[in-house]
C-alpha atoms as a PDB file:
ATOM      1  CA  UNK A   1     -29.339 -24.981-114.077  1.00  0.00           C
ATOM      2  CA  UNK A   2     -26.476 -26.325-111.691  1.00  0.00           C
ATOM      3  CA  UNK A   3     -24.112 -25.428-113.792  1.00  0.00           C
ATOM      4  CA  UNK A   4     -25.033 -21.913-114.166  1.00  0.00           C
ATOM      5  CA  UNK A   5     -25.644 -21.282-110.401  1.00  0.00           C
ATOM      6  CA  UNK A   6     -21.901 -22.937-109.741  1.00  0.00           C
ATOM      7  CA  UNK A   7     -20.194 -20.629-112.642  1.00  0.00           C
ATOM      8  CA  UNK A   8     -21.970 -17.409-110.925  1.00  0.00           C
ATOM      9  CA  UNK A   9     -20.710 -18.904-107.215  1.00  0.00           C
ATOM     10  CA  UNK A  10     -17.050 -18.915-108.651  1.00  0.00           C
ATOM     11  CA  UNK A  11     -17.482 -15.804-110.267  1.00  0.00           C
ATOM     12  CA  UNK A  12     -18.489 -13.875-107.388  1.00  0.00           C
ATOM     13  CA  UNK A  13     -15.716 -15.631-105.573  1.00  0.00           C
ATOM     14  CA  UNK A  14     -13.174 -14.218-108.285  1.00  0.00           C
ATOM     15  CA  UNK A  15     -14.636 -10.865-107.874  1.00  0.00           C
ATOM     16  CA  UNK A  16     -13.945 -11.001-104.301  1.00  0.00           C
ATOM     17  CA  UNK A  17     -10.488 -12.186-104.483  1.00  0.00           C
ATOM     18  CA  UNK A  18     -10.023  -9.424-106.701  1.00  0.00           C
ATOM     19  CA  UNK A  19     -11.139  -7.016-104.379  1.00  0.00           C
ATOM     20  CA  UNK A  20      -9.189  -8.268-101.844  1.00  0.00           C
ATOM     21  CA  UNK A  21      -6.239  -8.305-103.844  1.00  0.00           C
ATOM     22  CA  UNK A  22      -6.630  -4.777-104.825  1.00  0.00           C
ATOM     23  CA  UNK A  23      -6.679  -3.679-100.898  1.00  0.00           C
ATOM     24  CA  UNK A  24      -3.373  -5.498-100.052  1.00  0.00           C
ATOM     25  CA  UNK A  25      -1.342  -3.656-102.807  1.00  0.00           C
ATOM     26  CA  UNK A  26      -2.883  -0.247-102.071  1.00  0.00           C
ATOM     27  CA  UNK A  27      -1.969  -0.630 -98.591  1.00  0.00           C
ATOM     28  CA  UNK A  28       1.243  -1.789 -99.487  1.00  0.00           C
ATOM     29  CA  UNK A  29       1.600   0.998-101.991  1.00  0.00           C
ATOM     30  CA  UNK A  30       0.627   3.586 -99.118  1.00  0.00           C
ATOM     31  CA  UNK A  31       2.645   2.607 -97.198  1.00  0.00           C
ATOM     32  CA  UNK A  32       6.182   2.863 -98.932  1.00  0.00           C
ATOM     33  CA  UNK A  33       4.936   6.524-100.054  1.00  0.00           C
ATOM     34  CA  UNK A  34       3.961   7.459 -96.507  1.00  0.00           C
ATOM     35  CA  UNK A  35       6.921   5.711 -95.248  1.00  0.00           C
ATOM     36  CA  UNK A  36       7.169   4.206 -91.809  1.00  0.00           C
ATOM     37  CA  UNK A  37       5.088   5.555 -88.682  1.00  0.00           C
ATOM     38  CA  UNK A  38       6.774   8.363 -86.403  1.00  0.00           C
ATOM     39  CA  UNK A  39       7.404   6.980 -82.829  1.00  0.00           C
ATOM     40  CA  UNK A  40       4.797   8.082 -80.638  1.00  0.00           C
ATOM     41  CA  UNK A  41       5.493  11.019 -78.128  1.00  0.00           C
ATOM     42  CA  UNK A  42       5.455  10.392 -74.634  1.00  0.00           C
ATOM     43  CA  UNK A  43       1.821  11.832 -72.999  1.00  0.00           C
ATOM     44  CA  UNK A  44       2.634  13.591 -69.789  1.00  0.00           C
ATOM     45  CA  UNK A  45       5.576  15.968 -68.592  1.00  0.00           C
ATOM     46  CA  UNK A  46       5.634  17.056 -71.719  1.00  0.00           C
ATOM     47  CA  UNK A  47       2.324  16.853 -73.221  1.00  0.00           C
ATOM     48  CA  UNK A  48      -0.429  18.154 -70.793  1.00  0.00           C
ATOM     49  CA  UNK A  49       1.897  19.804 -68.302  1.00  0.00           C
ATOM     50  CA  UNK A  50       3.931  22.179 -68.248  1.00  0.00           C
ATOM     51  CA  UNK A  51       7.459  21.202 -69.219  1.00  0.00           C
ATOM     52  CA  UNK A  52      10.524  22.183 -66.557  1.00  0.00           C
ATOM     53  CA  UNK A  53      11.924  25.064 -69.035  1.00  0.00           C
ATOM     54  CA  UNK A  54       8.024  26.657 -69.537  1.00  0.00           C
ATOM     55  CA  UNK A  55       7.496  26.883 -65.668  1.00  0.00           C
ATOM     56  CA  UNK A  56      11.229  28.296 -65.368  1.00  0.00           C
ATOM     57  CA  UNK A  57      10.512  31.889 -66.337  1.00  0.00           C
ATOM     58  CA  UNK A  58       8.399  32.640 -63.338  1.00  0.00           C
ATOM     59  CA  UNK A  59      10.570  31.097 -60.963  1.00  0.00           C
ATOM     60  CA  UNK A  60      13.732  32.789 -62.330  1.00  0.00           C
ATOM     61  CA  UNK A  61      11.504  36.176 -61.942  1.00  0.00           C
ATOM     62  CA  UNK A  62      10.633  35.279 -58.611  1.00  0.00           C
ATOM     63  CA  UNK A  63      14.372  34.343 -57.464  1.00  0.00           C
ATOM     64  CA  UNK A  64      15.505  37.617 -58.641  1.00  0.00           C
ATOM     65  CA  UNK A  65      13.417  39.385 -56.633  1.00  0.00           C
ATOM     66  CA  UNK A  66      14.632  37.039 -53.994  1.00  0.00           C
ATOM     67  CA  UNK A  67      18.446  37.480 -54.017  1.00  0.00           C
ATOM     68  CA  UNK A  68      20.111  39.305 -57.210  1.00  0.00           C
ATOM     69  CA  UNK A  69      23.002  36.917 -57.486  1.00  0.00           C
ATOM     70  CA  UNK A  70      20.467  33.882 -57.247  1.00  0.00           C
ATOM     71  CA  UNK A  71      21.699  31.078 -59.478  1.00  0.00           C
ATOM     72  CA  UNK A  72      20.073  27.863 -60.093  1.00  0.00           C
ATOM     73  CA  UNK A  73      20.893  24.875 -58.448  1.00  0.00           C
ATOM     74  CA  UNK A  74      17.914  22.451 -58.841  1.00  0.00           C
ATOM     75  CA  UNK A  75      14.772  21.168 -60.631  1.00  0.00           C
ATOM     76  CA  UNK A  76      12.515  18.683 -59.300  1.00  0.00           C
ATOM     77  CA  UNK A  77       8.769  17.316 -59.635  1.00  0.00           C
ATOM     78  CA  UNK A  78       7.355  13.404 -59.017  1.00  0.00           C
ATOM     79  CA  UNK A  79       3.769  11.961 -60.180  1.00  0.00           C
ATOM     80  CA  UNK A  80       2.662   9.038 -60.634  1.00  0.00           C
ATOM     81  CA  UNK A  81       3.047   6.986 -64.044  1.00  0.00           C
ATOM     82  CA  UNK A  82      -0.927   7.530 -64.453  1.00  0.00           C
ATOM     83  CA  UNK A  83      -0.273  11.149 -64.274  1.00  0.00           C
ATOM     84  CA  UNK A  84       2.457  10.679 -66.857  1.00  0.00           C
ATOM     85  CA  UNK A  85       0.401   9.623 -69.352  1.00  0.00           C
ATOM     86  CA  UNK A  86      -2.440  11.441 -68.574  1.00  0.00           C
ATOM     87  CA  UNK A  87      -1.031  14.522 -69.006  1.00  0.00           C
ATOM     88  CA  UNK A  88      -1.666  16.065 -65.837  1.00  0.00           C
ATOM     89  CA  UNK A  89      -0.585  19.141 -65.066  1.00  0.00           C
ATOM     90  CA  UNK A  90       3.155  18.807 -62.962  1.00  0.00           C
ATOM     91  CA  UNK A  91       3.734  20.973 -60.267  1.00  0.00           C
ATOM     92  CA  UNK A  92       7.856  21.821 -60.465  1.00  0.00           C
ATOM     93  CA  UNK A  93      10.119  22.921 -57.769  1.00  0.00           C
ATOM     94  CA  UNK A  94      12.770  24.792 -58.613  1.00  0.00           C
ATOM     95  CA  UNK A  95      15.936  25.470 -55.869  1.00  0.00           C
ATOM     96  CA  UNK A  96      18.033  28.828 -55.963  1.00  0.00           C
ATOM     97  CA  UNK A  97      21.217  29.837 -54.470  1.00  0.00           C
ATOM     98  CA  UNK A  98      22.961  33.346 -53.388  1.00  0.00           C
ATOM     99  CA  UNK A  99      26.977  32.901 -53.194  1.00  0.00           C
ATOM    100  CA  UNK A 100      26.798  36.396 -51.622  1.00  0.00           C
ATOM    101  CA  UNK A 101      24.466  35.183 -48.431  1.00  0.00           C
ATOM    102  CA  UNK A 102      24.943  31.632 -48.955  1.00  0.00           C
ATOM    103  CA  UNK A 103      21.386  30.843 -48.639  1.00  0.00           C
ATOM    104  CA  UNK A 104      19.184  28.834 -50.729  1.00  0.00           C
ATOM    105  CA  UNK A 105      15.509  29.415 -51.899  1.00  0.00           C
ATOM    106  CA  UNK A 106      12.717  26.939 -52.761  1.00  0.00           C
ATOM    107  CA  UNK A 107      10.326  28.367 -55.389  1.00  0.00           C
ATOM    108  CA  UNK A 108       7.457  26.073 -56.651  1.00  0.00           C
ATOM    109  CA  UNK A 109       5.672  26.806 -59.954  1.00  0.00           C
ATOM    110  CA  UNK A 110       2.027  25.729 -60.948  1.00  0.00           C
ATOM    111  CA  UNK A 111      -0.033  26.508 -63.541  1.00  0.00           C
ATOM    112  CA  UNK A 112       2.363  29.069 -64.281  1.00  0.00           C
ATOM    113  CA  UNK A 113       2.319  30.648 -60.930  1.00  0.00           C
ATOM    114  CA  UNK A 114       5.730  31.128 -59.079  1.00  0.00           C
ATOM    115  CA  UNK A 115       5.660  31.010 -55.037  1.00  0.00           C
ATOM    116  CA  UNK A 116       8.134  31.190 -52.478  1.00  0.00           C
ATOM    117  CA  UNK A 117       8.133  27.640 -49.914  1.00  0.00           C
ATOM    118  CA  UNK A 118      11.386  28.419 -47.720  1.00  0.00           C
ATOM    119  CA  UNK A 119      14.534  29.785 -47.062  1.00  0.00           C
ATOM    120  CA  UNK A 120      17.515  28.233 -45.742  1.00  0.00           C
ATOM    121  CA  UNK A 121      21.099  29.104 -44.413  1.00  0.00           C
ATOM    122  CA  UNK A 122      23.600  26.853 -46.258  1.00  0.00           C
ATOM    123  CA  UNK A 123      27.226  26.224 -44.898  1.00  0.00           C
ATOM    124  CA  UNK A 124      28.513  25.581 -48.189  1.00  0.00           C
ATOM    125  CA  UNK A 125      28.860  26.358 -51.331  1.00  0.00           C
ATOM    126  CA  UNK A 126      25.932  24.457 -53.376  1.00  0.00           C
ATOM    127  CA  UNK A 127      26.849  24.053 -57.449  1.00  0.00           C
ATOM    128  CA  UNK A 128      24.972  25.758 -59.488  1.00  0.00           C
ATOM    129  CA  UNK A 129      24.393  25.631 -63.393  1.00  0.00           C
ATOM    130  CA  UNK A 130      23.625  28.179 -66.146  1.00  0.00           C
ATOM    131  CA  UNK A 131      20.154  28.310 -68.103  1.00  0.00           C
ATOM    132  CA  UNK A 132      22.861  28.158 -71.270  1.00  0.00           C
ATOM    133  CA  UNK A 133      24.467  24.696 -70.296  1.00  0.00           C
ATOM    134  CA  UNK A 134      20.381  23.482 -69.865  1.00  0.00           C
ATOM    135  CA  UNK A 135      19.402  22.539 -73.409  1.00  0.00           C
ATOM    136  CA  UNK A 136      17.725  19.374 -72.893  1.00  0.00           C
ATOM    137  CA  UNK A 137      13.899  19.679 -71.475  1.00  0.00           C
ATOM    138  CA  UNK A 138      12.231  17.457 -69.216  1.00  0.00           C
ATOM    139  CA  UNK A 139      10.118  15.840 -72.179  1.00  0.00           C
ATOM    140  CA  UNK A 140      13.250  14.726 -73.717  1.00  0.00           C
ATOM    141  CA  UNK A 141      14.869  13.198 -70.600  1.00  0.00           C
ATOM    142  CA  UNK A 142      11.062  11.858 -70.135  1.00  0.00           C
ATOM    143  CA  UNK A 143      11.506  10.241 -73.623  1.00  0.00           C
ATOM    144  CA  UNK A 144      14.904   8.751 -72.729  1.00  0.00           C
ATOM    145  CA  UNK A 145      13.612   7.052 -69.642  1.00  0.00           C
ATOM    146  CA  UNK A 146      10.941   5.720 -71.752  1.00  0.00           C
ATOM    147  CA  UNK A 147      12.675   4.456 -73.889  1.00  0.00           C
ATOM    148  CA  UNK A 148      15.546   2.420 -71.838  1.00  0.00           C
ATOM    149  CA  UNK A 149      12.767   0.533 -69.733  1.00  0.00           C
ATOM    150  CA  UNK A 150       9.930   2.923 -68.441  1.00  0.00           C
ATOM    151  CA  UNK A 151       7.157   1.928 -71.113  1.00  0.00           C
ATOM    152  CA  UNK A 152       7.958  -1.759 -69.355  1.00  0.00           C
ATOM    153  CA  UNK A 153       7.896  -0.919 -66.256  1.00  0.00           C
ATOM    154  CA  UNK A 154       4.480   1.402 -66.635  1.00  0.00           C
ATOM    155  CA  UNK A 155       3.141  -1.349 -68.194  1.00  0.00           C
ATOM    156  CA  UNK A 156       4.091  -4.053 -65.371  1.00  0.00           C
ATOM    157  CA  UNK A 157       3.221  -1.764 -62.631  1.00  0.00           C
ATOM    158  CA  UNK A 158       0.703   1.182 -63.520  1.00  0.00           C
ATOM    159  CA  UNK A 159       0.806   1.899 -59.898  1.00  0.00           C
ATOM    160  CA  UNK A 160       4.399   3.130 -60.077  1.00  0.00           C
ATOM    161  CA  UNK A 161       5.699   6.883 -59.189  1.00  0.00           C
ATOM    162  CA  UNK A 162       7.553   9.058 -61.019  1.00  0.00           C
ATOM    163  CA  UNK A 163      10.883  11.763 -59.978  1.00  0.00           C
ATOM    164  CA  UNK A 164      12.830  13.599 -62.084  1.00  0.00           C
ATOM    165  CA  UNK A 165      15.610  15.751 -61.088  1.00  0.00           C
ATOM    166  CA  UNK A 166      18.171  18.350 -62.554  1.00  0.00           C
ATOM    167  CA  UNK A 167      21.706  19.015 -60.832  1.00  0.00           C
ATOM    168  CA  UNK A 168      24.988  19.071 -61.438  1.00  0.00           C
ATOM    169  CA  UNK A 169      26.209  15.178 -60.675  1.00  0.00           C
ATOM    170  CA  UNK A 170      27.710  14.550 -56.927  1.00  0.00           C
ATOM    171  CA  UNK A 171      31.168  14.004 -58.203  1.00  0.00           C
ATOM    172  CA  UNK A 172      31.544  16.850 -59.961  1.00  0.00           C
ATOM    173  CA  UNK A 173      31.009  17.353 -64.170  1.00  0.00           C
ATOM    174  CA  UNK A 174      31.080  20.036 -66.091  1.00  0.00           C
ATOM    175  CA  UNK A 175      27.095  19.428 -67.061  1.00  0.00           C
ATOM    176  CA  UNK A 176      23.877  19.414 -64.986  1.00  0.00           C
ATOM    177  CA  UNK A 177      22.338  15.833 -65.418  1.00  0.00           C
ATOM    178  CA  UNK A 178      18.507  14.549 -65.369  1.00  0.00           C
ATOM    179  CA  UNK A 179      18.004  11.589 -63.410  1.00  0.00           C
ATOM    180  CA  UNK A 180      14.530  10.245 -64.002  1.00  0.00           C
ATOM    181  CA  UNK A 181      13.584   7.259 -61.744  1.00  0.00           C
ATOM    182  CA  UNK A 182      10.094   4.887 -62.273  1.00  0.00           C
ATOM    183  CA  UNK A 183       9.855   3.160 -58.693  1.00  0.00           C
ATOM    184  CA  UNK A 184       6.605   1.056 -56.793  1.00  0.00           C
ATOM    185  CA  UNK A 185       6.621   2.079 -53.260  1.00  0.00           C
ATOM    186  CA  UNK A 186       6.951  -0.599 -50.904  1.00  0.00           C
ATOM    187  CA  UNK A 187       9.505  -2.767 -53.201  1.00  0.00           C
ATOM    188  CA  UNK A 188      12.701  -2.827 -54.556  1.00  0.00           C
ATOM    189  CA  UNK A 189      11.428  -2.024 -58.305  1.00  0.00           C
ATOM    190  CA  UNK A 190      12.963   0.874 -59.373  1.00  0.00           C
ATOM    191  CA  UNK A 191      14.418   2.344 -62.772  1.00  0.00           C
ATOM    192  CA  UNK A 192      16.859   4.865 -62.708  1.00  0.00           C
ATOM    193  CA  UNK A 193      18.324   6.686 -66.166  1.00  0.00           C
ATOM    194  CA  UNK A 194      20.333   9.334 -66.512  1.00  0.00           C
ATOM    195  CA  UNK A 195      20.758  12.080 -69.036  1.00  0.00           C
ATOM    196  CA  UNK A 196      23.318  14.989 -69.672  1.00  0.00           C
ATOM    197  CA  UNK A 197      21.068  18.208 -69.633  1.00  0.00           C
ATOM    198  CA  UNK A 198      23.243  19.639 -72.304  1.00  0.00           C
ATOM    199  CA  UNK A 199      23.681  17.499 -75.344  1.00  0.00           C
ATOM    200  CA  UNK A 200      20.944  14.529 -74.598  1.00  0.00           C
ATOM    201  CA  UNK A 201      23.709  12.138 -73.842  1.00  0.00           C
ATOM    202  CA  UNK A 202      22.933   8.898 -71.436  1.00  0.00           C
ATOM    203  CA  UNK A 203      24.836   9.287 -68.291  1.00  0.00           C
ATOM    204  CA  UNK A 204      26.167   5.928 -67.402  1.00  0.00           C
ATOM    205  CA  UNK A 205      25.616   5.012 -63.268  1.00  0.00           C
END
């Protein structure tokens, strides 16, 4: 009788190794046929809000009613990281300039609405960029910060704040450039990259 109840213990135990067995490979097997994982998308800027080209039309409508010559010469918005990867929606600003007035225009767009802030007088020239030499989005400068440091630093310091902006670089350059910064108010922590806005490259500082 022992010996029967210890052959159907190690039989069950072979069946179970088995099983096991069989799981691994087919795993395995799934795995080289599905091939390896795509990276996961940053949630925010350019997952629940709207991205800086998507809330560009109604600002560009709005700055031609403005001033006809009105070119742009900025993009901004800041939130914190927890907004980042929540997805919240972004409020952007977006700055215009008339060569033939020489005054500048700050147009903010929610939720797809456009509205005027303020006008200014400016005593010089400000640079300006073309909608053609802007090909890289505010997700993908998003992603870039993300990837050189941000996902540390989010995960360090949830509690830090987020600003991204789009101009042409202070010492001149033929492209406009994102600069993306993660800082923690109240310290020196702070993560600044940079991105050409027209072929995705990393700007060095």
């Amino acid at each position: 009788m022992a010996v029967t109840e210890s052959s159907g213990v190690r039989w069950w135990l072979l069946l179970g190794l088995g099983l096991v067995l069989l799981a691994v490979v087919g795993a395995l097997v799934y795995g080289r046929l599905a091939g390896p994982a795509a990276p996961t998308p940053v949630v925010g800027l350019g997952g629940g809000g709207a991205t800086a080209r998507q809330a560009f039309a109604p600002a560009a409508e709005l700055a031609a009613q403005w001033q006809g010559d009105a070119r742009l010469a900025a993009v901004s918005c800041s939130q914190s990281a927890l907004g980042v990867q929540s997805g919240s929606e972004v409020e952007w600003a977006f700055q215009f300039f008339s060569p033939s007035t020489q005054q500048l225009v700050l147009i903010t767009v929610a939720g797809e609405v456009a509205w005027m802030v303020r006008e200014s007088a400016s005593p010089y020239t400000v640079p300006t960029f073309s909608t053609e030499a802007w090909g890289v989005d505010s997700d993908q400068a998003l992603q870039a910060w993300w990837n050189h440091g941000g996902d540390r630093l989010v995960a360090r310091r949830p509690d830090a704040d987020l600003a991204m902006q789009l101009r042409m670089p202070d010492g001149g350059g033929e492209h406009p450039v994102w600069s993306v910064v993660g800082l923690v108010a109240g310290t020196e922590t702070a993560l600044t990259v940079m991105v050409d806005a027209t072929d995705g490259v990393l700007v060095e500082q």
